[in-house]
ModelCIF file with pLDDT and N, C-alpha, C, O atoms, coordinates in Angstrom:
data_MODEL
#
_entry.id   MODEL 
#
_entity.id                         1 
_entity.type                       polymer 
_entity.pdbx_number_of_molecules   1 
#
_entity_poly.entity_id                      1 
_entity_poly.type                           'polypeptide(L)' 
_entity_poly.nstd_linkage                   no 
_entity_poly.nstd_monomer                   no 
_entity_poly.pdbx_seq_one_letter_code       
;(UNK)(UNK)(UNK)(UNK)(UNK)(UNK)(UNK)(UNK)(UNK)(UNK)(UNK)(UNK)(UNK)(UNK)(UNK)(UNK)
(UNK)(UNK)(UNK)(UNK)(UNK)(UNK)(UNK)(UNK)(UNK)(UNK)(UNK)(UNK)(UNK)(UNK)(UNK)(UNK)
(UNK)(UNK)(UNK)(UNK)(UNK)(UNK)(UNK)(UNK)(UNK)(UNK)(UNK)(UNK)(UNK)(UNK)(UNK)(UNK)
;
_entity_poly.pdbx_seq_one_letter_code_can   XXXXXXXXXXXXXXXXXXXXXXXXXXXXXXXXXXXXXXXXXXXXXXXX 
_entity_poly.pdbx_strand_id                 A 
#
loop_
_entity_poly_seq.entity_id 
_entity_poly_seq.num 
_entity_poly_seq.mon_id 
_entity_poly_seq.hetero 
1 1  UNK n 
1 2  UNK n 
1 3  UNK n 
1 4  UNK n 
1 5  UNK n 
1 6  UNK n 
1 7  UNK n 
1 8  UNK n 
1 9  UNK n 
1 10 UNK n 
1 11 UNK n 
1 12 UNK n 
1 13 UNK n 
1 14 UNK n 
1 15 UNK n 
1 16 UNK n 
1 17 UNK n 
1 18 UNK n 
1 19 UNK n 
1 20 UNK n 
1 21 UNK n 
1 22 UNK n 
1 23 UNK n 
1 24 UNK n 
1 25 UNK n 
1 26 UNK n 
1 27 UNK n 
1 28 UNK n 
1 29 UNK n 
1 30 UNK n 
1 31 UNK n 
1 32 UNK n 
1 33 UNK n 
1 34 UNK n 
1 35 UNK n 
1 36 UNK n 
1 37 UNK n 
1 38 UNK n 
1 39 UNK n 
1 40 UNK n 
1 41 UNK n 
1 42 UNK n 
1 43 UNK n 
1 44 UNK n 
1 45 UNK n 
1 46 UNK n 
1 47 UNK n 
1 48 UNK n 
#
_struct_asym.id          A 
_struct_asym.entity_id   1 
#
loop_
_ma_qa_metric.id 
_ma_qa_metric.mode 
_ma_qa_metric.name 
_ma_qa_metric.software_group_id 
_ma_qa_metric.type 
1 global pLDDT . pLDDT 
2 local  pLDDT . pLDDT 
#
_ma_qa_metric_global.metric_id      1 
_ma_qa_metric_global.metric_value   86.33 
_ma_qa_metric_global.model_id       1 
_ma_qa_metric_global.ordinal_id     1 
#
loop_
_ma_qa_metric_local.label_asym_id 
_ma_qa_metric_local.label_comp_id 
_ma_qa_metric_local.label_seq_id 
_ma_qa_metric_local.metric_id 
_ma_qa_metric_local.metric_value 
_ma_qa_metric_local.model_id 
_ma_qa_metric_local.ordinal_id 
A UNK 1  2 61.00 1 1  
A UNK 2  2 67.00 1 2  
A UNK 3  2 55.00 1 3  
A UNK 4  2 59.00 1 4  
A UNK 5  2 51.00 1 5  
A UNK 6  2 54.00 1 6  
A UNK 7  2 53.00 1 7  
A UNK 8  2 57.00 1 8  
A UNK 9  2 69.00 1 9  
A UNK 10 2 82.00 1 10 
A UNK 11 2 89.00 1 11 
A UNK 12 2 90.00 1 12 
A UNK 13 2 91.00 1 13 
A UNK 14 2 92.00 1 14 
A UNK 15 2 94.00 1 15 
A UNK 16 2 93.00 1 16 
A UNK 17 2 92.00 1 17 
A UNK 18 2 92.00 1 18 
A UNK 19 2 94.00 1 19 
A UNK 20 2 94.00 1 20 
A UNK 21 2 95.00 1 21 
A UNK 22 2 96.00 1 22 
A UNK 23 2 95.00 1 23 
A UNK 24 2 96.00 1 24 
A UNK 25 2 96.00 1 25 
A UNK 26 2 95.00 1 26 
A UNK 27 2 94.00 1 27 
A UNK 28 2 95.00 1 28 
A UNK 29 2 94.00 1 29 
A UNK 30 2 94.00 1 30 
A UNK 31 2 94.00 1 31 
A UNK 32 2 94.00 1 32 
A UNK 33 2 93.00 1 33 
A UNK 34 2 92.00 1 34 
A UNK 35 2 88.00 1 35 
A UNK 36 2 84.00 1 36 
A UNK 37 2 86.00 1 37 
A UNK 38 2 88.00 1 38 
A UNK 39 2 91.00 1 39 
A UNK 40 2 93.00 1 40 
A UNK 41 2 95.00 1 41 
A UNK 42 2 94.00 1 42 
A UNK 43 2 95.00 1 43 
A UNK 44 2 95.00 1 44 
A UNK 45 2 96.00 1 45 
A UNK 46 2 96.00 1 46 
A UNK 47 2 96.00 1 47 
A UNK 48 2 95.00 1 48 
#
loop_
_atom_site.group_PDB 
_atom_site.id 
_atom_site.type_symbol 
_atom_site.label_atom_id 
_atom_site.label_alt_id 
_atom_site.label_comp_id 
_atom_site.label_asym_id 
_atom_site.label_entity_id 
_atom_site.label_seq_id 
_atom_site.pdbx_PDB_ins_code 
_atom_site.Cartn_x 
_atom_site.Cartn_y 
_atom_site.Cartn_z 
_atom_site.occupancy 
_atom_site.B_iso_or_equiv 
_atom_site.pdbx_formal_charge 
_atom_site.auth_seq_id 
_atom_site.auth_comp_id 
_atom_site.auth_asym_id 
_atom_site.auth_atom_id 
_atom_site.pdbx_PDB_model_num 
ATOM 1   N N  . UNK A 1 1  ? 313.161 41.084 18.782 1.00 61.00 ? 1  UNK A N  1 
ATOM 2   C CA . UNK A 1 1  ? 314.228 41.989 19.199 1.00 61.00 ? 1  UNK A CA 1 
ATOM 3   C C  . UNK A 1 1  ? 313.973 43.437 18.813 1.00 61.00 ? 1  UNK A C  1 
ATOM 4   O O  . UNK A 1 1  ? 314.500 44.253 19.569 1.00 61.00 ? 1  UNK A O  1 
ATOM 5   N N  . UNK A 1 2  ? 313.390 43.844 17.964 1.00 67.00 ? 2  UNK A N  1 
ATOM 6   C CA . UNK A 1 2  ? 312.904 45.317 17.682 1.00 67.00 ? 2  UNK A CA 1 
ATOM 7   C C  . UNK A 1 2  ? 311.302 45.268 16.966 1.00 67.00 ? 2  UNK A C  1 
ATOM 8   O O  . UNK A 1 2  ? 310.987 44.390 16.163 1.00 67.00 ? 2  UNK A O  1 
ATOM 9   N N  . UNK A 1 3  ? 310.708 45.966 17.249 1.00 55.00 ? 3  UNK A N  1 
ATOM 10  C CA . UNK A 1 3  ? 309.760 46.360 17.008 1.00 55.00 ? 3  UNK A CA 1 
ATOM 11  C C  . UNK A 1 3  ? 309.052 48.439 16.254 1.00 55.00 ? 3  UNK A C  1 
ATOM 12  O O  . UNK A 1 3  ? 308.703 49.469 16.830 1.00 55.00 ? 3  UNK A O  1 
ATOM 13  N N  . UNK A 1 4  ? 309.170 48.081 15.009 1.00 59.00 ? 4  UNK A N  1 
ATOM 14  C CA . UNK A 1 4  ? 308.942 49.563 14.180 1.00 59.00 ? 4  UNK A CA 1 
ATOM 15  C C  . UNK A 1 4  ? 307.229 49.816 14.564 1.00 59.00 ? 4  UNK A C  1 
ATOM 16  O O  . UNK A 1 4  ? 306.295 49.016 14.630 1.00 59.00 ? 4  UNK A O  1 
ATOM 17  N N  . UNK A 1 5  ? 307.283 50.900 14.720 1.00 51.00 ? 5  UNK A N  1 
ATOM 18  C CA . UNK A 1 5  ? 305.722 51.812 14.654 1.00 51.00 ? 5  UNK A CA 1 
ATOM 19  C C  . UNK A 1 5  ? 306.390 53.167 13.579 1.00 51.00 ? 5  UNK A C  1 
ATOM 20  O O  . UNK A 1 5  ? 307.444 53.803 13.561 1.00 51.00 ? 5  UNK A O  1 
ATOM 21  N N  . UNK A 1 6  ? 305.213 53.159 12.813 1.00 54.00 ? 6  UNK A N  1 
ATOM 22  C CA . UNK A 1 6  ? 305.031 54.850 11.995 1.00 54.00 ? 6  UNK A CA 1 
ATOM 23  C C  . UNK A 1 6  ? 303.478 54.747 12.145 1.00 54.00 ? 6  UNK A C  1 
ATOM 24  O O  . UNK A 1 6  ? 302.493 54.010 12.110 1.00 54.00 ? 6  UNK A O  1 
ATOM 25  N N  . UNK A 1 7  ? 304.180 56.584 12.422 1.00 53.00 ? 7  UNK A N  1 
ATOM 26  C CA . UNK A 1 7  ? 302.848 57.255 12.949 1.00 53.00 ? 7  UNK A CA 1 
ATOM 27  C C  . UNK A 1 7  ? 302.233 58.112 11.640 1.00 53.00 ? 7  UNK A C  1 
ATOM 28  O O  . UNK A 1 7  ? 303.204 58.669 11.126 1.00 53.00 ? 7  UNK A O  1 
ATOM 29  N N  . UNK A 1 8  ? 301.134 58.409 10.970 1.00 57.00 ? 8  UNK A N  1 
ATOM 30  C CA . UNK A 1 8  ? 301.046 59.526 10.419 1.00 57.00 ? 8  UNK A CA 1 
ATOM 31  C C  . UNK A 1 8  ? 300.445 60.911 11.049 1.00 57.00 ? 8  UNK A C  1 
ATOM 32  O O  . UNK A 1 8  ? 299.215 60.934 11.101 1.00 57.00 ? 8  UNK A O  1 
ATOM 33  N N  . UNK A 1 9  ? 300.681 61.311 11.216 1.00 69.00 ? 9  UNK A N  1 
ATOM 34  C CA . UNK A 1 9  ? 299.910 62.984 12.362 1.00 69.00 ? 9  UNK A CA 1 
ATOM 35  C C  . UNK A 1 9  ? 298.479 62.913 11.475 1.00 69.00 ? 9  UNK A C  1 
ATOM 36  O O  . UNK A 1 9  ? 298.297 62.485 10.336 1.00 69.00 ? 9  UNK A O  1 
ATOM 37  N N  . UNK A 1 10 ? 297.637 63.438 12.339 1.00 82.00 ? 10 UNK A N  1 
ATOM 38  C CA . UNK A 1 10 ? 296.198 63.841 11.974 1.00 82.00 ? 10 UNK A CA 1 
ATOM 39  C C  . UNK A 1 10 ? 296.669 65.999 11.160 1.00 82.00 ? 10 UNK A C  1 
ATOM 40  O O  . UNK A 1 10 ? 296.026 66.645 10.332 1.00 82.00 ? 10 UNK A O  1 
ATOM 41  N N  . UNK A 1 11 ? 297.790 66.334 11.816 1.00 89.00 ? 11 UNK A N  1 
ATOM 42  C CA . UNK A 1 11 ? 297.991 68.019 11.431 1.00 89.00 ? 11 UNK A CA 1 
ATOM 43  C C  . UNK A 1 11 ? 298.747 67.732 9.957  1.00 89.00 ? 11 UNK A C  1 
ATOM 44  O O  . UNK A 1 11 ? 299.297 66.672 9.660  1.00 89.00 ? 11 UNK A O  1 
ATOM 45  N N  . UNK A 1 12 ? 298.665 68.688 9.274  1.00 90.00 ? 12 UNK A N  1 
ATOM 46  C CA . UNK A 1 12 ? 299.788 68.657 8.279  1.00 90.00 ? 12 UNK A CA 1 
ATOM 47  C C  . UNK A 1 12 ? 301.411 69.055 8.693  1.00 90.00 ? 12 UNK A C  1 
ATOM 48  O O  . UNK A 1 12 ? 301.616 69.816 9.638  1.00 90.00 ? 12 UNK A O  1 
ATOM 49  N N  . UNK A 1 13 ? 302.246 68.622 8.107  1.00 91.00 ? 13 UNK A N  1 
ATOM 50  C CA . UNK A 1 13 ? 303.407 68.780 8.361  1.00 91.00 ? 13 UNK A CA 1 
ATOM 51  C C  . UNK A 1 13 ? 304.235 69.227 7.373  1.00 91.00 ? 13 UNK A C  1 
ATOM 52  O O  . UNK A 1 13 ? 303.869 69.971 6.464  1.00 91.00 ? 13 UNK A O  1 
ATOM 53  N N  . UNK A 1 14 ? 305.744 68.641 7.573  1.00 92.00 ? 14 UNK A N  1 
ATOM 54  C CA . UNK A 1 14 ? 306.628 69.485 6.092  1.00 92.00 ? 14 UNK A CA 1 
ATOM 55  C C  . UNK A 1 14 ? 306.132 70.662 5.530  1.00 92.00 ? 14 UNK A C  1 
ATOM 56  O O  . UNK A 1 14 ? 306.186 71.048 4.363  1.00 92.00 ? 14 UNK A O  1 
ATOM 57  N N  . UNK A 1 15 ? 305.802 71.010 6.195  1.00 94.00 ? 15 UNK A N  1 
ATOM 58  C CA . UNK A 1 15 ? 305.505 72.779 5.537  1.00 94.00 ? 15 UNK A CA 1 
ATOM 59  C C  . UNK A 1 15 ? 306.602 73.350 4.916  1.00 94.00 ? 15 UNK A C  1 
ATOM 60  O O  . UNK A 1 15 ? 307.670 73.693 5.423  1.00 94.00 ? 15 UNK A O  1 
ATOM 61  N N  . UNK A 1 16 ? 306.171 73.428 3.577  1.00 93.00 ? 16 UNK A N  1 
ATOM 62  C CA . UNK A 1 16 ? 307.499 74.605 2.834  1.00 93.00 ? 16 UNK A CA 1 
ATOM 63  C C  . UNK A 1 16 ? 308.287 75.768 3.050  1.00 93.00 ? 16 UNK A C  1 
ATOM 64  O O  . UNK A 1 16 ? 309.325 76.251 2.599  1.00 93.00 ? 16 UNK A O  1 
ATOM 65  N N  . UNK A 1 17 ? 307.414 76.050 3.914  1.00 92.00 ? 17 UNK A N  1 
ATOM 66  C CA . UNK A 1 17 ? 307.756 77.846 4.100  1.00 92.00 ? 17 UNK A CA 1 
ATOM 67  C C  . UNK A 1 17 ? 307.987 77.605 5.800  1.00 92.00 ? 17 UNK A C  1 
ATOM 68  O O  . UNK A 1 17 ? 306.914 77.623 6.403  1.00 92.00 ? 17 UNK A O  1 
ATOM 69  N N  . UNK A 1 18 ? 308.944 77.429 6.491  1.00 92.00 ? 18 UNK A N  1 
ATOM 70  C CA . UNK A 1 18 ? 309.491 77.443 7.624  1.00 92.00 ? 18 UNK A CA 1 
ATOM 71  C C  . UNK A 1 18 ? 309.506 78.486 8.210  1.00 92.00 ? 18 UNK A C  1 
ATOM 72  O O  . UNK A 1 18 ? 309.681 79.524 7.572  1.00 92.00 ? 18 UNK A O  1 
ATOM 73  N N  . UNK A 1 19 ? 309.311 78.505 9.722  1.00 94.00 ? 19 UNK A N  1 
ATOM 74  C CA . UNK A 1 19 ? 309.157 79.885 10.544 1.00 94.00 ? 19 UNK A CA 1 
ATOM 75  C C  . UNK A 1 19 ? 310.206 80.279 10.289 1.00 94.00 ? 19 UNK A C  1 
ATOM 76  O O  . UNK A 1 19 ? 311.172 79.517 10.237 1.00 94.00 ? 19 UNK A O  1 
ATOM 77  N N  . UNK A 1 20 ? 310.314 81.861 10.010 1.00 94.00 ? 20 UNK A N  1 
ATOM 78  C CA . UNK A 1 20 ? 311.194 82.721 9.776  1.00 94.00 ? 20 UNK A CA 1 
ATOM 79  C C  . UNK A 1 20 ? 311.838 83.377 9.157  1.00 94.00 ? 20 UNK A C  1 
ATOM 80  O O  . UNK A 1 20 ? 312.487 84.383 9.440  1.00 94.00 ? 20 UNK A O  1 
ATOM 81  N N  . UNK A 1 21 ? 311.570 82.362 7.458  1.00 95.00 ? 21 UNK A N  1 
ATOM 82  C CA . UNK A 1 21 ? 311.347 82.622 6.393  1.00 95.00 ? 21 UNK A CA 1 
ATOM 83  C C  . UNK A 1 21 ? 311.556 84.027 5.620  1.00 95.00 ? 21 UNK A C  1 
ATOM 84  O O  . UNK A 1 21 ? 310.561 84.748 5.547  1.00 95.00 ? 21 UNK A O  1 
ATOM 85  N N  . UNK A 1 22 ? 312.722 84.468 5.055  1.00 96.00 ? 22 UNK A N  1 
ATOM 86  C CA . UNK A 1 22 ? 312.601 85.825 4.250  1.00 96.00 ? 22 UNK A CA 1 
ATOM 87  C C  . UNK A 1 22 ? 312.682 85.546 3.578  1.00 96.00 ? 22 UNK A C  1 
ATOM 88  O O  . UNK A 1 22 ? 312.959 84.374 3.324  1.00 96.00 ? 22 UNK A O  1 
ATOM 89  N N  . UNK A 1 23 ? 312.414 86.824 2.449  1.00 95.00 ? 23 UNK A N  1 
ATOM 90  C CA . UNK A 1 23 ? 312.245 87.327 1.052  1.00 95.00 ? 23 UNK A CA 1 
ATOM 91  C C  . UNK A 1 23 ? 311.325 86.345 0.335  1.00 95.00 ? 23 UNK A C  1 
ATOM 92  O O  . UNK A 1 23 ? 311.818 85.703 -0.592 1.00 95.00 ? 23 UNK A O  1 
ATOM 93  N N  . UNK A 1 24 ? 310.013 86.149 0.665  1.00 96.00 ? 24 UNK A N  1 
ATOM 94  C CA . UNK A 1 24 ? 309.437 85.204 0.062  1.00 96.00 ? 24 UNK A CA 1 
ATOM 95  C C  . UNK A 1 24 ? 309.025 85.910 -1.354 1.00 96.00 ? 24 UNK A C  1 
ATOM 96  O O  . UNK A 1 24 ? 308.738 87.103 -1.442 1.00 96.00 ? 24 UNK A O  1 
ATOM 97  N N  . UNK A 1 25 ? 309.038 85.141 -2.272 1.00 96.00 ? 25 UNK A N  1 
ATOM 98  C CA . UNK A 1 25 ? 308.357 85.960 -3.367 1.00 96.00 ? 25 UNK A CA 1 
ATOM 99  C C  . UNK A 1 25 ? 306.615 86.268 -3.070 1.00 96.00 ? 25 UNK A C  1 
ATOM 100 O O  . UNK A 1 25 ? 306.066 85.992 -2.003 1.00 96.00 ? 25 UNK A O  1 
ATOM 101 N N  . UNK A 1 26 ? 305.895 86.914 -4.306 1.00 95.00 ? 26 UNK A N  1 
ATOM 102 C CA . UNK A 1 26 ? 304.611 87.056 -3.922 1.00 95.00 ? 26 UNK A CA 1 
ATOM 103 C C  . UNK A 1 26 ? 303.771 86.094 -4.490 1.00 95.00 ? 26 UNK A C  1 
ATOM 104 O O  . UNK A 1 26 ? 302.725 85.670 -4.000 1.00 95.00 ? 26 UNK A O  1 
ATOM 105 N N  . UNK A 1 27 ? 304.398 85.701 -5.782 1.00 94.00 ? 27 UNK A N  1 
ATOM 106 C CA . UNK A 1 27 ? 303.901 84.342 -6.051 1.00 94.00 ? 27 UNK A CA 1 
ATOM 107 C C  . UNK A 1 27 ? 304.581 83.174 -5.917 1.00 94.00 ? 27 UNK A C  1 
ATOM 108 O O  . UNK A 1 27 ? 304.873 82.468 -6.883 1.00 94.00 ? 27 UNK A O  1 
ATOM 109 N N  . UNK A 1 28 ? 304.936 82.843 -4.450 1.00 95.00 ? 28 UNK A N  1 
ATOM 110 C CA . UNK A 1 28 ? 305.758 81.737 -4.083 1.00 95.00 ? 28 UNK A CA 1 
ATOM 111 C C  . UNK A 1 28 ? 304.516 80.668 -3.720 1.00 95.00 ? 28 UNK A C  1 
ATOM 112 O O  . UNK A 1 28 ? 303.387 81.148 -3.619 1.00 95.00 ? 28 UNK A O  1 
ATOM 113 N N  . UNK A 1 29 ? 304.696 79.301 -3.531 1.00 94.00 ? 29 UNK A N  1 
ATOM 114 C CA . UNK A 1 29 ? 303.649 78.608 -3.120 1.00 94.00 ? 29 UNK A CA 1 
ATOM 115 C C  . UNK A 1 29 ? 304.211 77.818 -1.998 1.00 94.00 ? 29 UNK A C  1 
ATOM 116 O O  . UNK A 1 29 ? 305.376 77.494 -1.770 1.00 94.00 ? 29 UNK A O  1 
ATOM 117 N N  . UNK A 1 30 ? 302.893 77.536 -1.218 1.00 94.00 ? 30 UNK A N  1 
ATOM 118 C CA . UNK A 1 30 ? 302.833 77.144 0.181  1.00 94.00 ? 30 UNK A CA 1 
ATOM 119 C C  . UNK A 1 30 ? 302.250 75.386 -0.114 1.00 94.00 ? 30 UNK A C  1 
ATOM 120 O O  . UNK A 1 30 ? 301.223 75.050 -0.703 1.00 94.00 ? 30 UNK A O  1 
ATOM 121 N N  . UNK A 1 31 ? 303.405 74.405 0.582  1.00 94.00 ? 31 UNK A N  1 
ATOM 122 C CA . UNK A 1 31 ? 303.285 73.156 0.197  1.00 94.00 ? 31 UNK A CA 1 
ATOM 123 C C  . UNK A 1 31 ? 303.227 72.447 1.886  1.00 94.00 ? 31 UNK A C  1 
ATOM 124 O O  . UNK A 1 31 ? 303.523 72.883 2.999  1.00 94.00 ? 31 UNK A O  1 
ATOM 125 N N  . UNK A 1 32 ? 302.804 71.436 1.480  1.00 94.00 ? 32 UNK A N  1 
ATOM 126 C CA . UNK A 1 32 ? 302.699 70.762 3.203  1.00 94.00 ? 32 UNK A CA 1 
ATOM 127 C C  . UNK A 1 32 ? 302.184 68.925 2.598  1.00 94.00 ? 32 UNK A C  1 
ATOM 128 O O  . UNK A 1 32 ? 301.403 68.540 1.728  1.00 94.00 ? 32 UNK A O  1 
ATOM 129 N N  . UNK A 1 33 ? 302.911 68.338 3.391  1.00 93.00 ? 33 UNK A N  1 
ATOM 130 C CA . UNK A 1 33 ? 301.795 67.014 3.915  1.00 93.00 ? 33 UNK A CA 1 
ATOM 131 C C  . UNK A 1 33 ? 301.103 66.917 4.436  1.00 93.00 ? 33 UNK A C  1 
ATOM 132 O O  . UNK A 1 33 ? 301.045 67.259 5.617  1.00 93.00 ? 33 UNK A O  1 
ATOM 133 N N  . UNK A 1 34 ? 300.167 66.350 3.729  1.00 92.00 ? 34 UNK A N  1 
ATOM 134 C CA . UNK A 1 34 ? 298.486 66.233 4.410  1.00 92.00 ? 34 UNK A CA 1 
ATOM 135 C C  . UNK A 1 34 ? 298.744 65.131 5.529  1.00 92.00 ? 34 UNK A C  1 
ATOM 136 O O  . UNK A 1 34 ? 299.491 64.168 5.696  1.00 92.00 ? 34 UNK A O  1 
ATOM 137 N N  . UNK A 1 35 ? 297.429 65.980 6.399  1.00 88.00 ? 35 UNK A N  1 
ATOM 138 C CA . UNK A 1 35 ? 297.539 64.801 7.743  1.00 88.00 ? 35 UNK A CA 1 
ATOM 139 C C  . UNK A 1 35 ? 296.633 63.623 7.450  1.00 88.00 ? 35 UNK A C  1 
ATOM 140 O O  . UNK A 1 35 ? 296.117 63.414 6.352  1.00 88.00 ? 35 UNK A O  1 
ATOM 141 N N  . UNK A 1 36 ? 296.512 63.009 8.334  1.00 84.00 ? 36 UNK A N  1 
ATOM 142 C CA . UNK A 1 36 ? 295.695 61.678 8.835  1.00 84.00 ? 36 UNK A CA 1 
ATOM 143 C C  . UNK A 1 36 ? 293.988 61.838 8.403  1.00 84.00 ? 36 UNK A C  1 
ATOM 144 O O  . UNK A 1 36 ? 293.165 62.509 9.026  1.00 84.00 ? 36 UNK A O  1 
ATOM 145 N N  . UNK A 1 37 ? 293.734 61.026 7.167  1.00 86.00 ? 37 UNK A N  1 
ATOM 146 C CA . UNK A 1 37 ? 292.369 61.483 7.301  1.00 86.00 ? 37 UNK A CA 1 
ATOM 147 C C  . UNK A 1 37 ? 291.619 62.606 6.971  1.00 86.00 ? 37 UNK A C  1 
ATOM 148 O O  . UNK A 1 37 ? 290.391 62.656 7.043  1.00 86.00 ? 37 UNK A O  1 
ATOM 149 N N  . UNK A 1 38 ? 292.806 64.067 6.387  1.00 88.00 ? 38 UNK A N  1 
ATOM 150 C CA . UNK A 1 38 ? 292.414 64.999 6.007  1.00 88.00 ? 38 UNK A CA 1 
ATOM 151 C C  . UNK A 1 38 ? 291.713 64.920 4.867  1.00 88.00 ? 38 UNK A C  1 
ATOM 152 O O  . UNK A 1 38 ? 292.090 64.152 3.983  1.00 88.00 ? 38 UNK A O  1 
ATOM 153 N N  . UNK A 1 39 ? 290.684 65.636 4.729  1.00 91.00 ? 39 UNK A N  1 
ATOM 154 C CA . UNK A 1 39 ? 289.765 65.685 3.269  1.00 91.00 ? 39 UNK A CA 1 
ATOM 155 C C  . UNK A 1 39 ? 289.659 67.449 2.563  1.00 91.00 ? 39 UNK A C  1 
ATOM 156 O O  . UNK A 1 39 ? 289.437 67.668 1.372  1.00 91.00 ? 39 UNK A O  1 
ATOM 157 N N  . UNK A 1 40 ? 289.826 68.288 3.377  1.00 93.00 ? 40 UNK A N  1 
ATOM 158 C CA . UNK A 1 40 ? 290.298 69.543 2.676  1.00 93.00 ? 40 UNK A CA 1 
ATOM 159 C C  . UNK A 1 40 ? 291.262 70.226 3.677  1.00 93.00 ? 40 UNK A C  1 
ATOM 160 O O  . UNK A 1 40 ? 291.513 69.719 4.771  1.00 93.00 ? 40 UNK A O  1 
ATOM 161 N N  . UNK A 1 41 ? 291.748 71.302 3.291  1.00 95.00 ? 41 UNK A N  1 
ATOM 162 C CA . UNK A 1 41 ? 292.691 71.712 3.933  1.00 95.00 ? 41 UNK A CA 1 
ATOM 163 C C  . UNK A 1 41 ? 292.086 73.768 3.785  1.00 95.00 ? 41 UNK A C  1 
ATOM 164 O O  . UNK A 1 41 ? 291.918 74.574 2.870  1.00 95.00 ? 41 UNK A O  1 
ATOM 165 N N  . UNK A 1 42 ? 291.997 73.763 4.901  1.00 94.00 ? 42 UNK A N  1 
ATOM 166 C CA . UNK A 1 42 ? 291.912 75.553 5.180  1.00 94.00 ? 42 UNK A CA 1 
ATOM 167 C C  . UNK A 1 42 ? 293.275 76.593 5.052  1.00 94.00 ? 42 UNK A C  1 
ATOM 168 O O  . UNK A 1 42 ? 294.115 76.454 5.942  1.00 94.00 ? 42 UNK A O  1 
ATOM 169 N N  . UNK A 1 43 ? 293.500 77.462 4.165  1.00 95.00 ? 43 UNK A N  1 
ATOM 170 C CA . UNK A 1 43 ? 294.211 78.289 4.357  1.00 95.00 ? 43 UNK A CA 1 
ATOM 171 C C  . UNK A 1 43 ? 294.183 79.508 5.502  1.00 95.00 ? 43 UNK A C  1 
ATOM 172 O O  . UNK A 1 43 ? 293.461 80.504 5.477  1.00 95.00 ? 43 UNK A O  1 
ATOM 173 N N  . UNK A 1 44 ? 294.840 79.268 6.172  1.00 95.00 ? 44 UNK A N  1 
ATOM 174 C CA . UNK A 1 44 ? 294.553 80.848 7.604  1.00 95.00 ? 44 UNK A CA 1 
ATOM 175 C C  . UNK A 1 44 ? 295.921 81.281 7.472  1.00 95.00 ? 44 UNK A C  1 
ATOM 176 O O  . UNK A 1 44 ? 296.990 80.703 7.670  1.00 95.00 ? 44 UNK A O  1 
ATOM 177 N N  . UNK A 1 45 ? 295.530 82.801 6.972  1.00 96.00 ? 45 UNK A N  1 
ATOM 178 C CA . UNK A 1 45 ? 296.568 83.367 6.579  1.00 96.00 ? 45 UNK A CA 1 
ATOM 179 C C  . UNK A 1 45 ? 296.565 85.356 7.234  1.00 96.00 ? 45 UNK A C  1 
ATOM 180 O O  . UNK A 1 45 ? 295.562 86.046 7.052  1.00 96.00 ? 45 UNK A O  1 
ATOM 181 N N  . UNK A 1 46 ? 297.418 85.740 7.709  1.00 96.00 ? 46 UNK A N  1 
ATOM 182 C CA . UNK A 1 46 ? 297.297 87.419 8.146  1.00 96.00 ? 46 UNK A CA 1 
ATOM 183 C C  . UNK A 1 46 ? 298.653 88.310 8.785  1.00 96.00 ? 46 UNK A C  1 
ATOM 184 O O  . UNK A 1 46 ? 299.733 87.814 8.467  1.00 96.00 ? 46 UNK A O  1 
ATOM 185 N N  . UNK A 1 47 ? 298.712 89.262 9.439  1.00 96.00 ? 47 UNK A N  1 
ATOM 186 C CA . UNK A 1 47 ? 299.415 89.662 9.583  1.00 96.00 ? 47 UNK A CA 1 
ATOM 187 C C  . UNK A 1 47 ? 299.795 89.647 11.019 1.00 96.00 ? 47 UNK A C  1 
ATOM 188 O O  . UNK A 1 47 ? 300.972 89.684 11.378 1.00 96.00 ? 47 UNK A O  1 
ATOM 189 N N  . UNK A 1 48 ? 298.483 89.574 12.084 1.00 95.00 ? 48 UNK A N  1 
ATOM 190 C CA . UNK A 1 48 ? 298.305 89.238 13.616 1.00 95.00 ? 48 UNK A CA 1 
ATOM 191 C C  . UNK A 1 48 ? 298.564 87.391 13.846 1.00 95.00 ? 48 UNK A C  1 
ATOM 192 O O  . UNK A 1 48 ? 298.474 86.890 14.967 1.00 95.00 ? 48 UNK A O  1 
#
């Protein structure tokens, strides 16, 4: 009668810092769930 699937994403997700985000401090930290299989994670970070 029912049938569950969970997925885990291959991207990271739950990101701490949500689009739109003010007054961040300067030493605030940037948190996320790792995706599927991830083994390091790249920071890409700028103003463009």
């Amino acid at each position: 009668s029912e049938v569950q699937f969970r997925y885990l994403p291959v991207r990271a997700y739950n990101l701490t810092l949500a689009d739109g985000t003010m007054d961040v401090a300067v030493d605030d930290t940037l948190g996320w769930a790792p995706g599927r299989q991830a083994v390091d994670h790249e920071i890409c970070l700028g103003t463009d």
